[in-house]
C-alpha atoms as a PDB file:
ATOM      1  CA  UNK A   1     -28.603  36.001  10.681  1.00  0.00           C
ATOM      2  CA  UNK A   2     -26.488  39.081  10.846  1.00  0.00           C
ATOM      3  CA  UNK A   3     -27.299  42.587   9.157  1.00  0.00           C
ATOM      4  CA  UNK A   4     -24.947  45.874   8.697  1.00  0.00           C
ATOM      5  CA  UNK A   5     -28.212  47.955   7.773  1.00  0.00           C
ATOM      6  CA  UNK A   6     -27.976  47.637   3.931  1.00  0.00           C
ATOM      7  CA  UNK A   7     -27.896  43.656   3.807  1.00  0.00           C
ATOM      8  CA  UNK A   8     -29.024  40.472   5.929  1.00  0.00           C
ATOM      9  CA  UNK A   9     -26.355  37.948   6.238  1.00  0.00           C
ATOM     10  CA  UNK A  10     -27.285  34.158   6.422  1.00  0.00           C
ATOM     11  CA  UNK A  11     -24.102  32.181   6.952  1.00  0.00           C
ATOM     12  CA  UNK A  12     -24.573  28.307   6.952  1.00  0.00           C
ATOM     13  CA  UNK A  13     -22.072  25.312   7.780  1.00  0.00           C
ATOM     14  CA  UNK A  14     -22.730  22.695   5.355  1.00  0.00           C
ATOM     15  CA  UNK A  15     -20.773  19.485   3.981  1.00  0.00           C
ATOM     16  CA  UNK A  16     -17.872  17.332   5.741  1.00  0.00           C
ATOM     17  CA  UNK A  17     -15.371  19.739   5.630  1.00  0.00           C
ATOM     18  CA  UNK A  18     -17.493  22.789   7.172  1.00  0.00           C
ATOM     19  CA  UNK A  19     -17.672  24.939   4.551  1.00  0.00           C
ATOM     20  CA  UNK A  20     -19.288  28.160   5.099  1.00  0.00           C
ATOM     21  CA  UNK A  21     -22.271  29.000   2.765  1.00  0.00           C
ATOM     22  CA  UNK A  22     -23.519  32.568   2.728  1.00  0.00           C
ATOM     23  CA  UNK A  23     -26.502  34.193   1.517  1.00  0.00           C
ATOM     24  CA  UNK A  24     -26.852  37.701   1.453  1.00  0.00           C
ATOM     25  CA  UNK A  25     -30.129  39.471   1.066  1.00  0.00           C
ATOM     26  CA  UNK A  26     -31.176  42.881  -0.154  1.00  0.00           C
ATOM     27  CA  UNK A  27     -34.129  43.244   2.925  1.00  0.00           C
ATOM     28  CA  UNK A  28     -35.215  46.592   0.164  1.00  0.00           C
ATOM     29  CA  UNK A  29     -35.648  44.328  -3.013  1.00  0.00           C
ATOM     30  CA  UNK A  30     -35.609  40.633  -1.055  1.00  0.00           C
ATOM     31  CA  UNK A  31     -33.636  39.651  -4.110  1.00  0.00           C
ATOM     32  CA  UNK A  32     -30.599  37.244  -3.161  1.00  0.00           C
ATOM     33  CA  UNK A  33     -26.851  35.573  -3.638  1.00  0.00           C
ATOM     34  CA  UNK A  34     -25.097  32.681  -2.772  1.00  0.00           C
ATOM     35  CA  UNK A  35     -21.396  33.008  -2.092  1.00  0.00           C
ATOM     36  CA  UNK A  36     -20.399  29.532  -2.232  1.00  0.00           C
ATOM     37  CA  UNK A  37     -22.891  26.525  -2.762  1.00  0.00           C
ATOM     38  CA  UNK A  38     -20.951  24.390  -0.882  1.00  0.00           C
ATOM     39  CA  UNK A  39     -23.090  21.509  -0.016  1.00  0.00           C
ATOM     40  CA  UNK A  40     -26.229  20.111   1.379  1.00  0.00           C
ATOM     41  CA  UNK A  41     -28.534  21.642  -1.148  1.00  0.00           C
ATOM     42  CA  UNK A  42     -31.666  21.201   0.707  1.00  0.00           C
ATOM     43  CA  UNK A  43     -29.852  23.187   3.390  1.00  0.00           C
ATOM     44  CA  UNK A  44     -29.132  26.127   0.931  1.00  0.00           C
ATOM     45  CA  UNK A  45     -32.254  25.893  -1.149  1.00  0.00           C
ATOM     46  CA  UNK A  46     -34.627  26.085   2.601  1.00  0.00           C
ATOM     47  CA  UNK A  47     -32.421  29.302   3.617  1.00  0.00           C
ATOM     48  CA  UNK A  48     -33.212  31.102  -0.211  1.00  0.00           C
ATOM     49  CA  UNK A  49     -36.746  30.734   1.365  1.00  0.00           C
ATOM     50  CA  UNK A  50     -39.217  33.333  -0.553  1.00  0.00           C
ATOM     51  CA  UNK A  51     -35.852  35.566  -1.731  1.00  0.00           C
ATOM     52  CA  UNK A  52     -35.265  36.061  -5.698  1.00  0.00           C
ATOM     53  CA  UNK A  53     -32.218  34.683  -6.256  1.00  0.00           C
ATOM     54  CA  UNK A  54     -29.701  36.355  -8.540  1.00  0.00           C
ATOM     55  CA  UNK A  55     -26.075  34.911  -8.523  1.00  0.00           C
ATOM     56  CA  UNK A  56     -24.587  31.649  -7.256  1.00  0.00           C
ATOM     57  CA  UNK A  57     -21.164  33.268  -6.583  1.00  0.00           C
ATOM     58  CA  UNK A  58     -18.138  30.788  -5.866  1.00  0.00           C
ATOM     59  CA  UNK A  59     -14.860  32.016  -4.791  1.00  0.00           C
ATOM     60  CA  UNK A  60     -12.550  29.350  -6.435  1.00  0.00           C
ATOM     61  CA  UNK A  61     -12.849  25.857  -8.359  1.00  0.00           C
ATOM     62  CA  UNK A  62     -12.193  23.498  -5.688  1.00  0.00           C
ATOM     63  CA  UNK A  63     -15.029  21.186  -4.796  1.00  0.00           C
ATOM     64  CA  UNK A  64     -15.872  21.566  -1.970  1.00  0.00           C
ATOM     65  CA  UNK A  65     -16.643  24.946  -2.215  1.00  0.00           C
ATOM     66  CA  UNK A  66     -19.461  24.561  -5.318  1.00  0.00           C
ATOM     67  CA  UNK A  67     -20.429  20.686  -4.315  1.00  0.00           C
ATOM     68  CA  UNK A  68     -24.043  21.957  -4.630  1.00  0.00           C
ATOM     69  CA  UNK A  69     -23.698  24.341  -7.179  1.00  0.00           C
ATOM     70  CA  UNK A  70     -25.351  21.674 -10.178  1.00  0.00           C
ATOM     71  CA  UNK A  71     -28.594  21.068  -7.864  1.00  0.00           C
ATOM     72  CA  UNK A  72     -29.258  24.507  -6.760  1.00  0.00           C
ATOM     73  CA  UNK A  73     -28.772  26.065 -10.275  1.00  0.00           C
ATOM     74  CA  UNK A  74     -31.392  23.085 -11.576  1.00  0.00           C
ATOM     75  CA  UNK A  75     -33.606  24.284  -8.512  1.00  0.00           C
ATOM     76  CA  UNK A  76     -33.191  28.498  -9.156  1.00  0.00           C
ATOM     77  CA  UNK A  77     -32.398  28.188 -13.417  1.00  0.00           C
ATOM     78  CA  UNK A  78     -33.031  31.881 -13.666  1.00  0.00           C
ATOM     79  CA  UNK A  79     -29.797  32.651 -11.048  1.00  0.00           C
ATOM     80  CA  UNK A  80     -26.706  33.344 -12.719  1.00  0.00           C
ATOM     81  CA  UNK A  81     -23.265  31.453 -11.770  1.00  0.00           C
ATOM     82  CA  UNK A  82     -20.302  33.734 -11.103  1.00  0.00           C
ATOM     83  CA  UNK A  83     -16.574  32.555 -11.213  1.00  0.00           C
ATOM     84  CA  UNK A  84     -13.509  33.742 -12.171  1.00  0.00           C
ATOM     85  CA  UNK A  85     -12.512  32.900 -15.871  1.00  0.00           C
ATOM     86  CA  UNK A  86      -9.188  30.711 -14.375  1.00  0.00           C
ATOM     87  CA  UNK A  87     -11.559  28.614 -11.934  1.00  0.00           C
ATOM     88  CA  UNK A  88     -14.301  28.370 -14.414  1.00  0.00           C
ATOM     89  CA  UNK A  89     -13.591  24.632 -16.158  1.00  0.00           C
ATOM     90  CA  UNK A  90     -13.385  23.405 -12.598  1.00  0.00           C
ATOM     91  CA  UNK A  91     -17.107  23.884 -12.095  1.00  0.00           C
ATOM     92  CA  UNK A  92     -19.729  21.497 -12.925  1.00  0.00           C
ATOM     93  CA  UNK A  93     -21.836  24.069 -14.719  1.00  0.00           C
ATOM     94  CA  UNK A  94     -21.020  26.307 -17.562  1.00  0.00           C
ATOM     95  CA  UNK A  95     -20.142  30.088 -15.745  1.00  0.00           C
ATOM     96  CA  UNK A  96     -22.638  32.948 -16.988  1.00  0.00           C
ATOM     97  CA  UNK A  97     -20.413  35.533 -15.340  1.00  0.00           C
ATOM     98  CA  UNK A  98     -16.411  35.865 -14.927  1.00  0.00           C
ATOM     99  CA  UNK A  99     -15.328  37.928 -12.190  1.00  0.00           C
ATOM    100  CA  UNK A 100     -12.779  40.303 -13.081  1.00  0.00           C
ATOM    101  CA  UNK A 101     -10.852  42.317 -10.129  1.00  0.00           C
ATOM    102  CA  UNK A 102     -12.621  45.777  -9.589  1.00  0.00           C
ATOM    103  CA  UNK A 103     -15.694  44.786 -11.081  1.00  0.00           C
ATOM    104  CA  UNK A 104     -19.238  45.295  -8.995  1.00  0.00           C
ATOM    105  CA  UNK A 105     -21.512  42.948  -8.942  1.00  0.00           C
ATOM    106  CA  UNK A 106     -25.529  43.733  -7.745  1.00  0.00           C
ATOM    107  CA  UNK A 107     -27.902  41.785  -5.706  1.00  0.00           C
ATOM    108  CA  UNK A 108     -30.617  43.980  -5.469  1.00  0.00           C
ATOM    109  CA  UNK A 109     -29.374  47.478  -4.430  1.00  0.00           C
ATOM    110  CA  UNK A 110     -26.752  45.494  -2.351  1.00  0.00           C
ATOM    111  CA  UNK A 111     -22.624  46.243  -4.515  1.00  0.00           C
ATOM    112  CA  UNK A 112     -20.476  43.743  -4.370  1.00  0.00           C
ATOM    113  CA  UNK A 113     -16.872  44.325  -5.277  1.00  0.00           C
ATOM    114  CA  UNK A 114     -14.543  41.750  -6.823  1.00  0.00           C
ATOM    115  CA  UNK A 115     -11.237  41.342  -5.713  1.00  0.00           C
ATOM    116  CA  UNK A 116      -8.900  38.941  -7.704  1.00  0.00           C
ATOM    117  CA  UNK A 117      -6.914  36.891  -4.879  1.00  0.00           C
ATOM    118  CA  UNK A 118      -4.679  34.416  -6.769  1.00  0.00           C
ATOM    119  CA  UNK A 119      -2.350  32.409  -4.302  1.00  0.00           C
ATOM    120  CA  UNK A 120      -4.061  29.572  -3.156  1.00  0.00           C
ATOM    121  CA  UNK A 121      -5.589  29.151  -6.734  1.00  0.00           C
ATOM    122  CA  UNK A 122      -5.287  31.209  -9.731  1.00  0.00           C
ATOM    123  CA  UNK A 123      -8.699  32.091 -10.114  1.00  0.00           C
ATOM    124  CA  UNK A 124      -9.216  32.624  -6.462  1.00  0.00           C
ATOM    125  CA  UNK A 125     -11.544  35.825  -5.400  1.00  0.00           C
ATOM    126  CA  UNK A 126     -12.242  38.144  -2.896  1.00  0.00           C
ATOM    127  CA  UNK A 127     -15.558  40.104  -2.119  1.00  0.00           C
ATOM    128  CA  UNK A 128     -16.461  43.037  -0.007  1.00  0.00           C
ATOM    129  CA  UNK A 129     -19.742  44.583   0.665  1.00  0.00           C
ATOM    130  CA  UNK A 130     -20.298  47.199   2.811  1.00  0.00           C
ATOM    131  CA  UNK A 131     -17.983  46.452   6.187  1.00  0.00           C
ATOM    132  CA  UNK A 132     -18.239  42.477   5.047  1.00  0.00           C
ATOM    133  CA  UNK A 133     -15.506  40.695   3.537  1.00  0.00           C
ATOM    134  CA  UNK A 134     -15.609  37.207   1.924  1.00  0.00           C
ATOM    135  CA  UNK A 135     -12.532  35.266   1.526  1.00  0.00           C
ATOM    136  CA  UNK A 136     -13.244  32.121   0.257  1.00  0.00           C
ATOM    137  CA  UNK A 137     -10.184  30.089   1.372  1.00  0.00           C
ATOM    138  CA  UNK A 138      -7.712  32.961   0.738  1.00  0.00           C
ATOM    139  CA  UNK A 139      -7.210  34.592   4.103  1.00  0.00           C
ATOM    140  CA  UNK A 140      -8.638  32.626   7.749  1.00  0.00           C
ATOM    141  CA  UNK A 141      -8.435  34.007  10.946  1.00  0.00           C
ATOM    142  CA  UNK A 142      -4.641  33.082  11.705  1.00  0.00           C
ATOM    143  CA  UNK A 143      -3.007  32.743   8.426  1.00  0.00           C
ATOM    144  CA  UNK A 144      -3.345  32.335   4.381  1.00  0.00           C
ATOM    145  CA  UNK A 145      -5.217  29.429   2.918  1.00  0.00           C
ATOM    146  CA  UNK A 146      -3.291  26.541   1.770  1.00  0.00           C
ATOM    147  CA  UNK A 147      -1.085  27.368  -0.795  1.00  0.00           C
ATOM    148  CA  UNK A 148       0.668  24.146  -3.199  1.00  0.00           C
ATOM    149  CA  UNK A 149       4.210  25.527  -3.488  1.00  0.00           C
ATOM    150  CA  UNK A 150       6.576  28.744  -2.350  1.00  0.00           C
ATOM    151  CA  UNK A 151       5.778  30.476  -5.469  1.00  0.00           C
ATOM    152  CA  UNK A 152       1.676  30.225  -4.467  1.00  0.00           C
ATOM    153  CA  UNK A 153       1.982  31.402  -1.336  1.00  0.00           C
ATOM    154  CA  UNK A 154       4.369  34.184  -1.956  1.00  0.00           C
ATOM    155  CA  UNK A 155       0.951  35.146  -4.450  1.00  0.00           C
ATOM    156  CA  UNK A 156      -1.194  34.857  -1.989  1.00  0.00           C
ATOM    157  CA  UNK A 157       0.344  36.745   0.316  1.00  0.00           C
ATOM    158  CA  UNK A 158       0.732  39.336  -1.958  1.00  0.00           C
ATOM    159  CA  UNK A 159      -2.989  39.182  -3.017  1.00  0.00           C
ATOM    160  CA  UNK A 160      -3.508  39.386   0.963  1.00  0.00           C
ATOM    161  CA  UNK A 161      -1.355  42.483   1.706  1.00  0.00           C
ATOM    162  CA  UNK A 162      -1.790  44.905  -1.617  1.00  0.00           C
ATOM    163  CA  UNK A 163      -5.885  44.204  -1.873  1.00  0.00           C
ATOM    164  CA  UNK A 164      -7.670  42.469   1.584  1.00  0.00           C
ATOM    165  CA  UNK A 165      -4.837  44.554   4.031  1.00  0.00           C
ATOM    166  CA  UNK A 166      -5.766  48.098   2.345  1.00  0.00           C
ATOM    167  CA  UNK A 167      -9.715  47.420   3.523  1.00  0.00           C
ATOM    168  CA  UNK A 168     -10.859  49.227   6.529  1.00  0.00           C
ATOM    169  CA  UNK A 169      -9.503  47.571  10.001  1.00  0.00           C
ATOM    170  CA  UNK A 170     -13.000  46.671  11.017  1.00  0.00           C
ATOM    171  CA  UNK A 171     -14.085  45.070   7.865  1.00  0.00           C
ATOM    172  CA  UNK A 172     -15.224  41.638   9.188  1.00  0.00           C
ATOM    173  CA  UNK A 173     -13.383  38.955   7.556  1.00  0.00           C
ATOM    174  CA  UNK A 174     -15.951  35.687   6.259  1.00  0.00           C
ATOM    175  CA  UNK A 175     -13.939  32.922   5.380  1.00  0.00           C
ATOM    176  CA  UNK A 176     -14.759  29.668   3.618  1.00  0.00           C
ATOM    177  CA  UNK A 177     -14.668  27.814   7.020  1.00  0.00           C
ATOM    178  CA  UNK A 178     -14.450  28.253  10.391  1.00  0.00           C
ATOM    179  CA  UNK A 179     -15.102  31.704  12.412  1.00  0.00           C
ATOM    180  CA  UNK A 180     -14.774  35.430  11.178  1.00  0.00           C
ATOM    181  CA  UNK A 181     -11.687  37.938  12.066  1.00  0.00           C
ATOM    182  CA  UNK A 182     -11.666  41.486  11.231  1.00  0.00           C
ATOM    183  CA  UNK A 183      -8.622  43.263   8.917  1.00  0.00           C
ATOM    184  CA  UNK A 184      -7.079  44.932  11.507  1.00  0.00           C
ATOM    185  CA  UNK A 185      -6.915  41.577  13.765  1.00  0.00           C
ATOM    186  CA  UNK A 186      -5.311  39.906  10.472  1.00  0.00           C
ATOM    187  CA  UNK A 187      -2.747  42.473  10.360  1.00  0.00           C
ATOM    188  CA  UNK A 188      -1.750  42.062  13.776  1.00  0.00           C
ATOM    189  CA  UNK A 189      -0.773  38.735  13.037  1.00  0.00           C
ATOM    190  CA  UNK A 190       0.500  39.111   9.777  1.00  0.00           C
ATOM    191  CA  UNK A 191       2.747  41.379  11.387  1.00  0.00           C
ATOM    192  CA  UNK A 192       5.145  38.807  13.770  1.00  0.00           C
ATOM    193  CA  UNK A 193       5.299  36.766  10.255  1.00  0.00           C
ATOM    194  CA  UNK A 194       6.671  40.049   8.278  1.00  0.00           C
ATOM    195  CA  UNK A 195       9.465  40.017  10.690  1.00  0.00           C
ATOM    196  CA  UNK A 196      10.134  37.045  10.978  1.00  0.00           C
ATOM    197  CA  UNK A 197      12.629  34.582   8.505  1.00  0.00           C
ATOM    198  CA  UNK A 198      11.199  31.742   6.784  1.00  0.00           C
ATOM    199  CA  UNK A 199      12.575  28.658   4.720  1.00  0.00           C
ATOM    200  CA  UNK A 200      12.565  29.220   0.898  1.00  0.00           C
ATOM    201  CA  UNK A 201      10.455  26.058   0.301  1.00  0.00           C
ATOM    202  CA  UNK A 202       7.657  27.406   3.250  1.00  0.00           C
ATOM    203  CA  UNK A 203       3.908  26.572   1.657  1.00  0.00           C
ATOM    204  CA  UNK A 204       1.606  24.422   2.499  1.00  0.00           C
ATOM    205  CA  UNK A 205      -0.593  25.074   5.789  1.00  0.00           C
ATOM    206  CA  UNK A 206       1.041  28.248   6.950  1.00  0.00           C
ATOM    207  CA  UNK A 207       0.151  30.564   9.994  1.00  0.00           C
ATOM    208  CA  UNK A 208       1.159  34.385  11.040  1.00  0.00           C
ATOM    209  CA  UNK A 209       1.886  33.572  14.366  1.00  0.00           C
ATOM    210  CA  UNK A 210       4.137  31.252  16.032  1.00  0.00           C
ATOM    211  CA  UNK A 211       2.770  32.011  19.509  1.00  0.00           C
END
């Protein structure tokens, strides 16, 4: 558990493919979120503990990032599901929220700002509290997420540099698996790809760095 004075962080590695489940609580209000219900429900429901949740948040419609979603909604009815309108069919529940870009979501007295990410899918978002950032499978420590064609990734890597690159260089970067990296850290590595060519057809698993 992790805190930056105005939230406590819970970040749990659930399912085959690691995913990253985080729960953020308001420690003034003890009322919740769930930024991706990944998997292993138990896992997720035992970490909610005592906390009121409030939003089951999920970054984008692929599966393994909302593989719990159904049995943690049946557990915590009351919580509302967040998604992006484009992601929303995707999901195994019917959304009671779409996340638009610039929007602010609460949990508790904790703001949560929306940033629509589209690249690796369309309905793929962003969040940033305080000096945390969530990136679903958009931006990992190294490179973009994996994008399905040139035209994706050139979106995502626009999404990357005109929203998640303008954020303080110290905002700690959460991603949907593996460990964090901070902005500025990104940047650095973004910046040896900048200047560097690339094929026209380049998507797929692609990293900054070649070193």
């Amino acid at each position: 558990m992790e805190s930056n004075n105005s939230i406590r962080l819970i970040t749990l590695e659930v399912g085959p493919y690691s995913n990253n489940c985080y729960v953020l609580v308001d420690p003034f209000t003890n009322i919740s979120a769930i930024i991706d219900a990944a998997a292993d429900p138990d896992t997720i429901i035992e970490a909610i503990g005592n906390t009121s949740l409030s939003l089951i948040i999920t970054t984008h419609r692929h599966q393994d990032h909302w593989d719990a979603l159904e049995d943690v909604k049946t557990q915590f009815p009351e919580a509302l599901v967040a998604v992006h309108e484009k992601d929303a069919t995707e999901l195994p529940v019917k959304a009671d929220v779409f996340l638009e870009h610039g929007d602010t979501l609460q949990v508790g007295t904790v703001p949560l700002r929306i940033l629509h990410t589209p690249g690796h899918t369309e309905g793929s978002v962003c969040l940033v509290s305080g000096s945390f950032l969530f990136t679903g499978d958009t931006l990992f420590p190294g490179g973009p997420g994996r994008s399905d064609d040139p035209g994706s990734l050139r979106k995502e890597i626009g999404s990357i540099v005109t929203h998640l690159y303008k954020l303080d260089p110290a905002t700690k970067v959460l991603p949907g698996h593996g460990a964090p990296t901070t902005i500025g850290e990104s940047k650095l590595e973004y910046e040896e790809f900048a200047n560097s060519e690339h094929d026209v057809d380049l998507h797929g698993d692609v990293v900054w760095s070649k070193g």
